[in-house]
Protein backbone atom coordinates (compact mmCIF):
# COMPACT_ATOMS: atom_id res chain seq x y z
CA UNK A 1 21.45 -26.15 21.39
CA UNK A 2 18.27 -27.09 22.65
CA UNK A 3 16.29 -29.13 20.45
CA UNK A 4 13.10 -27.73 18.55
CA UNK A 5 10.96 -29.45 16.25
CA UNK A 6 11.81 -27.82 12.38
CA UNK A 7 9.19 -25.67 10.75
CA UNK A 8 8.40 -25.57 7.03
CA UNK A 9 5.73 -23.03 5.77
CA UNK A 10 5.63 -20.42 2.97
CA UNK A 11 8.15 -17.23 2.04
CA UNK A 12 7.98 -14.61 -1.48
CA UNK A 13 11.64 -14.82 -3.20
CA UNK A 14 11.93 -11.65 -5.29
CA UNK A 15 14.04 -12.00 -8.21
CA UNK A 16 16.68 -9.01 -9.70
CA UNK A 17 13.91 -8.83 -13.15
CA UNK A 18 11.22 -10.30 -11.86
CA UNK A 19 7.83 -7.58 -11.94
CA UNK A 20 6.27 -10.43 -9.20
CA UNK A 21 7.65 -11.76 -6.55
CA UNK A 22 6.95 -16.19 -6.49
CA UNK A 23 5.54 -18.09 -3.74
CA UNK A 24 8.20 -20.93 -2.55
CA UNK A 25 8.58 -23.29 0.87
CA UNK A 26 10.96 -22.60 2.86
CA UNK A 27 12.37 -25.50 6.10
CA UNK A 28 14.01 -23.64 9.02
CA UNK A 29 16.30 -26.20 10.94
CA UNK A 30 18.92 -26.29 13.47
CA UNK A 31 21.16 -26.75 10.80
CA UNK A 32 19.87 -23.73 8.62
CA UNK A 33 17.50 -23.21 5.44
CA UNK A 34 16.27 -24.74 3.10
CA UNK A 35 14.31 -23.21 0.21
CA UNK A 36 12.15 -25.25 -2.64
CA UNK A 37 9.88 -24.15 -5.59
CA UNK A 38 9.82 -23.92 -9.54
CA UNK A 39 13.68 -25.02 -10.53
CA UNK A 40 14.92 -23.81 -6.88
CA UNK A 41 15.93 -26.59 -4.49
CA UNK A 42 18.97 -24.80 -2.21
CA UNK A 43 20.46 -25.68 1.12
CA UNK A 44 21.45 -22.77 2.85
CA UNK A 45 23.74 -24.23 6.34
CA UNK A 46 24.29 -22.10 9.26
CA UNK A 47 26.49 -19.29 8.15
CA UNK A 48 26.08 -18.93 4.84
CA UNK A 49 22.65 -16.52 5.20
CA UNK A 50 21.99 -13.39 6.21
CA UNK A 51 18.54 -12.48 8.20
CA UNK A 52 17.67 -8.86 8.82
CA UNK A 53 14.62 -6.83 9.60
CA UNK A 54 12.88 -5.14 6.56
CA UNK A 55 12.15 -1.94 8.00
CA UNK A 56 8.79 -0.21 9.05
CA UNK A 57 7.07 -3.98 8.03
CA UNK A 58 6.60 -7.24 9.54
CA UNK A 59 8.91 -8.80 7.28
CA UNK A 60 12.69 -10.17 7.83
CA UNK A 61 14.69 -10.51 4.56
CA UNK A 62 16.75 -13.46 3.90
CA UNK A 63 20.02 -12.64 1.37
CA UNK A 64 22.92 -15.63 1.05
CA UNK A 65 26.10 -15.61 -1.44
CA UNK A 66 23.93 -18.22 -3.44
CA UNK A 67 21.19 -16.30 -4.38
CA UNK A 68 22.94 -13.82 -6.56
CA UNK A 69 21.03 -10.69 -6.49
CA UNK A 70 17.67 -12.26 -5.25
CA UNK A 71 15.82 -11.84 -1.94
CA UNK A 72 13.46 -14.01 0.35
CA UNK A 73 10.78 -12.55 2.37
CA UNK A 74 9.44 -14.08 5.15
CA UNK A 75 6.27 -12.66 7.10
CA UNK A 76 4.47 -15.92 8.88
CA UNK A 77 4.71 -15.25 12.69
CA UNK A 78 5.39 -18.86 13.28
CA UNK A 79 8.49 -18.83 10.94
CA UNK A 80 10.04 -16.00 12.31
CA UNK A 81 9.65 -17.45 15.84
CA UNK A 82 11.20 -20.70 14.66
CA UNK A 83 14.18 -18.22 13.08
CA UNK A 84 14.40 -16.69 16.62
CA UNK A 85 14.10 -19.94 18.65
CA UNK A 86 17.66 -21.16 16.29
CA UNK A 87 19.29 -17.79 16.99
CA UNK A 88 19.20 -17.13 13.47
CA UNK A 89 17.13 -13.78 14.22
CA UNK A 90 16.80 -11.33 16.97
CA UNK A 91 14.43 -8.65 16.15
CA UNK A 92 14.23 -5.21 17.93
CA UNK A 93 12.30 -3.64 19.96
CA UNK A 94 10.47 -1.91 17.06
CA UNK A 95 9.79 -4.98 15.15
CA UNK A 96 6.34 -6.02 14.37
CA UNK A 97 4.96 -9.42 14.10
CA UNK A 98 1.20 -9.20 13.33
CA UNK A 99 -1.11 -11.63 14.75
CA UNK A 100 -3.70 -12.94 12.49
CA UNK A 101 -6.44 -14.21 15.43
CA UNK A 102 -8.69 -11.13 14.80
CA UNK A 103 -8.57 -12.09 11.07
CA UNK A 104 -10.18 -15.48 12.27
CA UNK A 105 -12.55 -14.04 14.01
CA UNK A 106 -13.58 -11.79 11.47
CA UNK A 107 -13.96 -14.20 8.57
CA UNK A 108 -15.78 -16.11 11.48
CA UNK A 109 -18.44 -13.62 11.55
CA UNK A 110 -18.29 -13.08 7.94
CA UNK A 111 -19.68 -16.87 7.65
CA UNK A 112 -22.26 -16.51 10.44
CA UNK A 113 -23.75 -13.61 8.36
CA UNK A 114 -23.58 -14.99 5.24
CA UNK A 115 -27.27 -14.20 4.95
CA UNK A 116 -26.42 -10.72 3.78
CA UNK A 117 -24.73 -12.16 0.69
CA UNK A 118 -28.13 -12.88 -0.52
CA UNK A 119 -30.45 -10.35 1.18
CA UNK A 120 -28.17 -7.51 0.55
CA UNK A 121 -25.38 -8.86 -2.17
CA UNK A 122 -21.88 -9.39 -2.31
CA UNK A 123 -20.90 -5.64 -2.04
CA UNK A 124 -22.51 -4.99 1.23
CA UNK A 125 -21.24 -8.40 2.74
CA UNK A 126 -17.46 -7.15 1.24
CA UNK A 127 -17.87 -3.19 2.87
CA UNK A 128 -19.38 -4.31 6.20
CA UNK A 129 -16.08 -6.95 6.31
CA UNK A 130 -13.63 -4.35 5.17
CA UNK A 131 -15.11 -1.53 7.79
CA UNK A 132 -13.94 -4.41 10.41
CA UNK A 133 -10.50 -5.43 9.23
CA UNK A 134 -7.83 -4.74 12.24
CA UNK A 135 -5.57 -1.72 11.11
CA UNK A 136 -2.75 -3.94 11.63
CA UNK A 137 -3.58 -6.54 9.20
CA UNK A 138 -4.59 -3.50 6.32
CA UNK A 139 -0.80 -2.08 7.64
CA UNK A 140 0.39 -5.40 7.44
CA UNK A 141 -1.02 -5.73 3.78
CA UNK A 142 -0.05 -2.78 2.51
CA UNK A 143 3.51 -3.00 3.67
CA UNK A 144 3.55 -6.56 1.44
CA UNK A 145 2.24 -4.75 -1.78
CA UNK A 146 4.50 -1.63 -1.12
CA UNK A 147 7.86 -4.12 -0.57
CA UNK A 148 6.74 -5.38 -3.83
CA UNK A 149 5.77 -1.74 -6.00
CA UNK A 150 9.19 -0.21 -4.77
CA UNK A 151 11.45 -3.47 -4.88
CA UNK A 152 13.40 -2.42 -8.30
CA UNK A 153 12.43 1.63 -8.22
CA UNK A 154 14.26 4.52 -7.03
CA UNK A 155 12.78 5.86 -4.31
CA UNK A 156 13.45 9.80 -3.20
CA UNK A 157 15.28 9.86 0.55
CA UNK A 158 15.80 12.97 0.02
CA UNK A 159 15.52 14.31 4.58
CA UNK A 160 14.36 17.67 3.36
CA UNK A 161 11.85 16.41 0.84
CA UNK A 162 10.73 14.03 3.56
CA UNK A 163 9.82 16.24 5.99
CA UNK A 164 7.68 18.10 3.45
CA UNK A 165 5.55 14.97 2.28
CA UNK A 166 5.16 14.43 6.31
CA UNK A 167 3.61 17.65 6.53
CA UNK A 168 1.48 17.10 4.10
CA UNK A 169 0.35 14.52 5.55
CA UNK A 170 0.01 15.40 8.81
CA UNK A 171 -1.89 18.55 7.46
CA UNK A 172 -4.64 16.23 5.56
CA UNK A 173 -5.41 14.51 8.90
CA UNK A 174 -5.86 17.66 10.48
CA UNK A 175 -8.37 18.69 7.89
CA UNK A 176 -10.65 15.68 8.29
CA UNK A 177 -9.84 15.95 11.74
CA UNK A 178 -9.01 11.44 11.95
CA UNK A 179 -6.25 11.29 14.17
CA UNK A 180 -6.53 7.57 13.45
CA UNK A 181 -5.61 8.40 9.42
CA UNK A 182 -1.86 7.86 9.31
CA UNK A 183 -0.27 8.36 5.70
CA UNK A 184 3.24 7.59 4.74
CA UNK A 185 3.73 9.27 1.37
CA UNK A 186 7.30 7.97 -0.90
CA UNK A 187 7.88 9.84 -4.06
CA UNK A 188 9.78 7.28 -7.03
CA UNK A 189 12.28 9.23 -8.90
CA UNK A 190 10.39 8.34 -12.67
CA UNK A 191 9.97 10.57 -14.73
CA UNK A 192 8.72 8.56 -17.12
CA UNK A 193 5.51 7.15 -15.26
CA UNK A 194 3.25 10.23 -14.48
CA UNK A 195 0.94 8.03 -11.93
CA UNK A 196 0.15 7.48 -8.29
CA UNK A 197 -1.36 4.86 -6.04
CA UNK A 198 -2.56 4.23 -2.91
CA UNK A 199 -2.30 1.35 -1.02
CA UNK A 200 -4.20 0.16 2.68
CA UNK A 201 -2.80 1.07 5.72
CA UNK A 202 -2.02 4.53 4.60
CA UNK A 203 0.40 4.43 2.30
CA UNK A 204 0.64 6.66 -0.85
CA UNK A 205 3.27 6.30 -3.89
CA UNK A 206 4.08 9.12 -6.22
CA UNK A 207 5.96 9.20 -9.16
CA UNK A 208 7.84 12.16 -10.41
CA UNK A 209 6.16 12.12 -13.87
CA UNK A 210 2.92 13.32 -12.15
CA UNK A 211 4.68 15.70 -10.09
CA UNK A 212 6.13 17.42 -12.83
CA UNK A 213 2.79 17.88 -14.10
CA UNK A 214 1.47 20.19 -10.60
CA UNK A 215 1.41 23.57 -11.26
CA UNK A 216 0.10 24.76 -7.64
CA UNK A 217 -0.19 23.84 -3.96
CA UNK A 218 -4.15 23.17 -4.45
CA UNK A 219 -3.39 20.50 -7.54
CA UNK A 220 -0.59 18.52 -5.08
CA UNK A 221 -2.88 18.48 -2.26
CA UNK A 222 -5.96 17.24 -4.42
CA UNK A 223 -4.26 14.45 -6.04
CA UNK A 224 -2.76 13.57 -2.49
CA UNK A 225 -6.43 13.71 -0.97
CA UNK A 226 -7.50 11.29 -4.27
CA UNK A 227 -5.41 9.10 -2.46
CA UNK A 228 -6.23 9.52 0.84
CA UNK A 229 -9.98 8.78 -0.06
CA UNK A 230 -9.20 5.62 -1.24
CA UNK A 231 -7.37 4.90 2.06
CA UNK A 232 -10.48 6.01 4.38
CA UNK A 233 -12.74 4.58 2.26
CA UNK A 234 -10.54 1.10 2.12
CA UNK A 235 -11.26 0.44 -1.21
CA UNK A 236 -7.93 -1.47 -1.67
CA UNK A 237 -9.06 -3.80 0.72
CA UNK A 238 -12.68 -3.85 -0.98
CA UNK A 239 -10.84 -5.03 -3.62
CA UNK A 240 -8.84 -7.61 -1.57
CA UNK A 241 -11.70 -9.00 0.11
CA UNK A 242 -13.77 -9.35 -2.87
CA UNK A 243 -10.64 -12.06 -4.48
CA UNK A 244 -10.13 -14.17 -0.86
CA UNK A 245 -13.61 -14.20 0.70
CA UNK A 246 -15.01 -17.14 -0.63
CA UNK A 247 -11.31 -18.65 -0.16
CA UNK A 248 -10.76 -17.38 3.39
CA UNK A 249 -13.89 -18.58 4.46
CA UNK A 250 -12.87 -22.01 3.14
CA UNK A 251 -9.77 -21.91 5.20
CA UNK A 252 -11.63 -20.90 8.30
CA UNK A 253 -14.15 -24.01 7.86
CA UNK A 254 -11.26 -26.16 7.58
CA UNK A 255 -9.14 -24.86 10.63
CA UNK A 256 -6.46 -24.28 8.31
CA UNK A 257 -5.02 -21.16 10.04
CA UNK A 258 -1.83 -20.94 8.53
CA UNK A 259 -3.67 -20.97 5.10
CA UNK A 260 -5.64 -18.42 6.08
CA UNK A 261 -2.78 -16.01 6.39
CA UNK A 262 -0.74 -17.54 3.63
CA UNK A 263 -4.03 -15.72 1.31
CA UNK A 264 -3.83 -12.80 2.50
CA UNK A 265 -0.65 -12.07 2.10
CA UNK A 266 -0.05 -14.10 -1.24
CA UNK A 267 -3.15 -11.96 -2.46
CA UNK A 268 -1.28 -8.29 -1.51
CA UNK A 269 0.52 -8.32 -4.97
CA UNK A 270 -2.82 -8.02 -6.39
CA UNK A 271 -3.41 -4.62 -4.82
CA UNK A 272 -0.84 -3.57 -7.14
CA UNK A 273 -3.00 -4.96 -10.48
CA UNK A 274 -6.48 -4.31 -9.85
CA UNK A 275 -8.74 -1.47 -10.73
CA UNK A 276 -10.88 0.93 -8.94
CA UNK A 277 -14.68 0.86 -10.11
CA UNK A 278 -16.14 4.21 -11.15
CA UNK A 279 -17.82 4.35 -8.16
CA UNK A 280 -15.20 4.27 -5.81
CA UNK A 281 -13.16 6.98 -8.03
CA UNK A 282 -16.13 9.15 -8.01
CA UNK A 283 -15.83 8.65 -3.83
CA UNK A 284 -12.41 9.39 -3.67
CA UNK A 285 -13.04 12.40 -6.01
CA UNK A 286 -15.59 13.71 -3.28
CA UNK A 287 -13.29 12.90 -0.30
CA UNK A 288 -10.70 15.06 -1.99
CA UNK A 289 -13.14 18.29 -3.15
CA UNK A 290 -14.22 18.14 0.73
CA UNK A 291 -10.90 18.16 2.02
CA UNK A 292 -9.48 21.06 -0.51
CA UNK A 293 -13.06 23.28 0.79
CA UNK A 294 -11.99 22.62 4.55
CA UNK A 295 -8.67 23.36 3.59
CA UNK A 296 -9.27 26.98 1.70
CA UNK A 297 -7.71 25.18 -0.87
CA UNK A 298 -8.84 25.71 -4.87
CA UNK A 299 -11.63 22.95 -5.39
CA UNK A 300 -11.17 22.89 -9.07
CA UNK A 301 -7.83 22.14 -8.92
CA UNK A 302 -8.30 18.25 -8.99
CA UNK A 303 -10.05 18.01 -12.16
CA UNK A 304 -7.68 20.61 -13.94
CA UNK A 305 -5.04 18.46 -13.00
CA UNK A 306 -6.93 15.22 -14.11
CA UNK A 307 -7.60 17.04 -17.51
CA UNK A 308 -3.94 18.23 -18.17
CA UNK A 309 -3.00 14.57 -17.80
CA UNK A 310 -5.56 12.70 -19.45
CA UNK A 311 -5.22 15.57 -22.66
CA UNK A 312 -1.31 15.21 -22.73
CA UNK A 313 0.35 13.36 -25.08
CA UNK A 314 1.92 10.66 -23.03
CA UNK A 315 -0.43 7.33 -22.23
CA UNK A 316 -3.17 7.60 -19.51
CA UNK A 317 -1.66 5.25 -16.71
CA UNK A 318 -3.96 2.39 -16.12
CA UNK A 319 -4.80 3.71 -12.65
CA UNK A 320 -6.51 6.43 -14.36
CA UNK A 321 -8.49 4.40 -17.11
CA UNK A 322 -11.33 4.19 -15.08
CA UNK A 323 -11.72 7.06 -13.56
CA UNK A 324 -14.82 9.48 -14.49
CA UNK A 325 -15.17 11.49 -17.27
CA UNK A 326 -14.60 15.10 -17.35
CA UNK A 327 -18.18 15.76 -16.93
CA UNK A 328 -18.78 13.66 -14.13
CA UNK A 329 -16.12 15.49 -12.39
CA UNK A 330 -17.50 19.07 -13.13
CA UNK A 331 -20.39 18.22 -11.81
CA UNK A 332 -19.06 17.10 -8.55
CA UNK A 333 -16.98 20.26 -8.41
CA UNK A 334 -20.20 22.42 -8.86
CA UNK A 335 -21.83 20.86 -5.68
CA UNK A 336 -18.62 22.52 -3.93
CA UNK A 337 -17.96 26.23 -3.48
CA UNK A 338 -14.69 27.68 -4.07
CA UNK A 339 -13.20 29.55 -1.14
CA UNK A 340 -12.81 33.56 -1.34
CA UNK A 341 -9.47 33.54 -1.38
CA UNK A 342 -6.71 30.31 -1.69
CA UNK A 343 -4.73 30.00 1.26
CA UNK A 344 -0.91 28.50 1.06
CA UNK A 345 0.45 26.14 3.38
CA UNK A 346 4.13 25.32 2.23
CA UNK A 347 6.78 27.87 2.29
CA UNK A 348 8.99 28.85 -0.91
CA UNK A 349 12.17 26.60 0.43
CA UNK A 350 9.73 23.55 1.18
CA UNK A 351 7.77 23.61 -2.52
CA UNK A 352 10.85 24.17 -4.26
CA UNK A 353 12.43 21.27 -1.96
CA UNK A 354 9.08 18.78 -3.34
CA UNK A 355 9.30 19.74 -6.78
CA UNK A 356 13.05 19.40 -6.64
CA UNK A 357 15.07 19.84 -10.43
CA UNK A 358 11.72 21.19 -12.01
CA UNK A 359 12.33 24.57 -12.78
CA UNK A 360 8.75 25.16 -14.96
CA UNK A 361 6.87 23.94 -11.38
CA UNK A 362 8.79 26.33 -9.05
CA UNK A 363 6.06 28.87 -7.54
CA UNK A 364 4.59 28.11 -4.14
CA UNK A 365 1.41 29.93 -5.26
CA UNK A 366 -1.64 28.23 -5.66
């Protein structure tokens, strides 16, 4: 084997019970792996791992005999060329190894205008970034924090079920008319949980708890146009940008590239624990009351769903702590018109096949 020089840089190991994945080092060598961090020093030789690709991401997953039930993910570029250089990995055609040079560039700018932070404030310095992060990186982001939200659920797969949440999708882009807005919507078989969450890059998690509290086509498509208002808007990665900027510059100034992308992507767990403002609930509200007009959809169907849920008698769901009150959301509803009659847009077969094992939620009439 031809002789490279060994690389060390960082990897996430996921533990079985673990709600948070830890940072830890990891050495790739001719001779194999080795992984260090907090009471974990293991050498894994040639043959004794397994590398694979972690589908639809830019991630390979690491497993070994060794590690019992726990997982290593690796995303650096660098890494998983050193994997490949070993023959230790051989991706396909389909895999995706984002490059992080437009990052630098951005962050670049972000320092040569850092006038605006005081003429204008932080939160026009943080949208003006966010407007010009690369989709790749936001895909690349939200693939890390989705890897993370769905490591211990159960997640529907469900082909006929799929193909319904597609067409959802695909029909919300064709109401804004943004061929550029690509969602990916996974339903979590909990019951328990009655939440969902959006996450940059397009992707949208639903829990069955929430589901089993939509009585009509017009209440699904609102809360999934909630959701897809926080996408366009990219408040997730408002929120991201807001915790690394000062950081990320840092890196930048130092010429610490590798840093650089070891923030970003150490910082996509946080997506999962931060809050929306008011404000950008209230936006996402707006996106979604727009979206149900164009659609001939029932524009008060959002905040009767929003009610039933925050009036039951299970827990709010932190997502929902923050958003507006009742009021503030009737208000925004009177600005819109309902339509003169509520169209329908999934057949019988496919609402039964979304709301699948709830009996109470059966009708495909708005």
């Amino acid at each position: 084997m031809q002789a490279y020089s060994d690389w060390q840089g960082s990897a996430q190991l996921f533990r079985p019970q673990a709600a948070l994945p830890e940072s830890i080092s990891i050495r790739i060598t001719a001779a194999g792996l080795a992984l260090f961090g907090n009471q974990l020093q293991l050498e894994l030789p040639v043959g004794s791992f397994h590398i694979s690709e972690q589908p639809n991401t830019a991630f390979v997953k690491i497993t070994a005999d060794v590690l019992g039930g726990s997982v290593v993910m690796l995303s650096d570029p660098s890494g998983i060329a050193a994997l490949e250089r070993y023959g230790f990995f051989a991706p396909s055609r389909s895999f995706k190894t984002p490059s992080y040079a437009g990052v630098l560039i951005l962050f670049g700018v972000l320092i040569a205008v850092g006038i605006l932070f005081f003429t204008l404030g932080l939160q026009a310095l943080v949208s003006w970034g966010a407007a010009r992060i690369p989709p790749q990186l936001e895909r690349a982001l939200g693939e890390s924090a989705l890897a993370q939200a769905l490591y211990t659920e159960r997640v529907c797969k469900d082909s006929a079920t799929q193909a319904v949440l597609q067409k959802c999708a695909n029909l919300i882009s064709s109401w804004r008319q943004d061929t550029s807005l690509h969602l990916q919507i996974t339903i979590v078989e909990n019951r328990t949980i009655k939440n969902a969450f959006a996450l940059p890059g397009g992707y949208i998690v639903v829990y069955r708890g929430i589901l089993d509290s939509i009585h009509t086509e017009s209440e699904l498509f609102g809360l999934l146009a909630h959701e897809a208002g926080h996408v366009v808007l990219r408040h997730g990665s408002k929120r991201l940008l807001r915790n690394v900027l000062f950081a990320a510059m840092l890196s930048i100034l130092l010429g610490d590239t590798q840093s650089l992308s070891g923030i970003l992507l150490s910082q996509s767990s946080n997506l999962l624990e931060l809050s929306y403002s008011r404000q950008e609930e209230l936006e996402a509200d707006q996106f979604a009351l727009e979206t149900l007009q164009i659609a001939g959809l029932d524009t008060h169907a959002l905040p009767k769903l929003l009610k039933r849920l925050g009036s039951s008698s299970f827990e709010i769901p932190q997502v929902l702590s923050t958003h507006p009150s009742h009021a503030e959301r009737e208000m925004l509803v009177q600005k819109v018109a309902l339509p003169s009659s509520i169209k329908t847009y999934l057949s019988e077969q496919e609402w039964k096949s979304l709301l699948q094992t709830t009996s109470k939620n059966s009708s495909s009439t708005p």
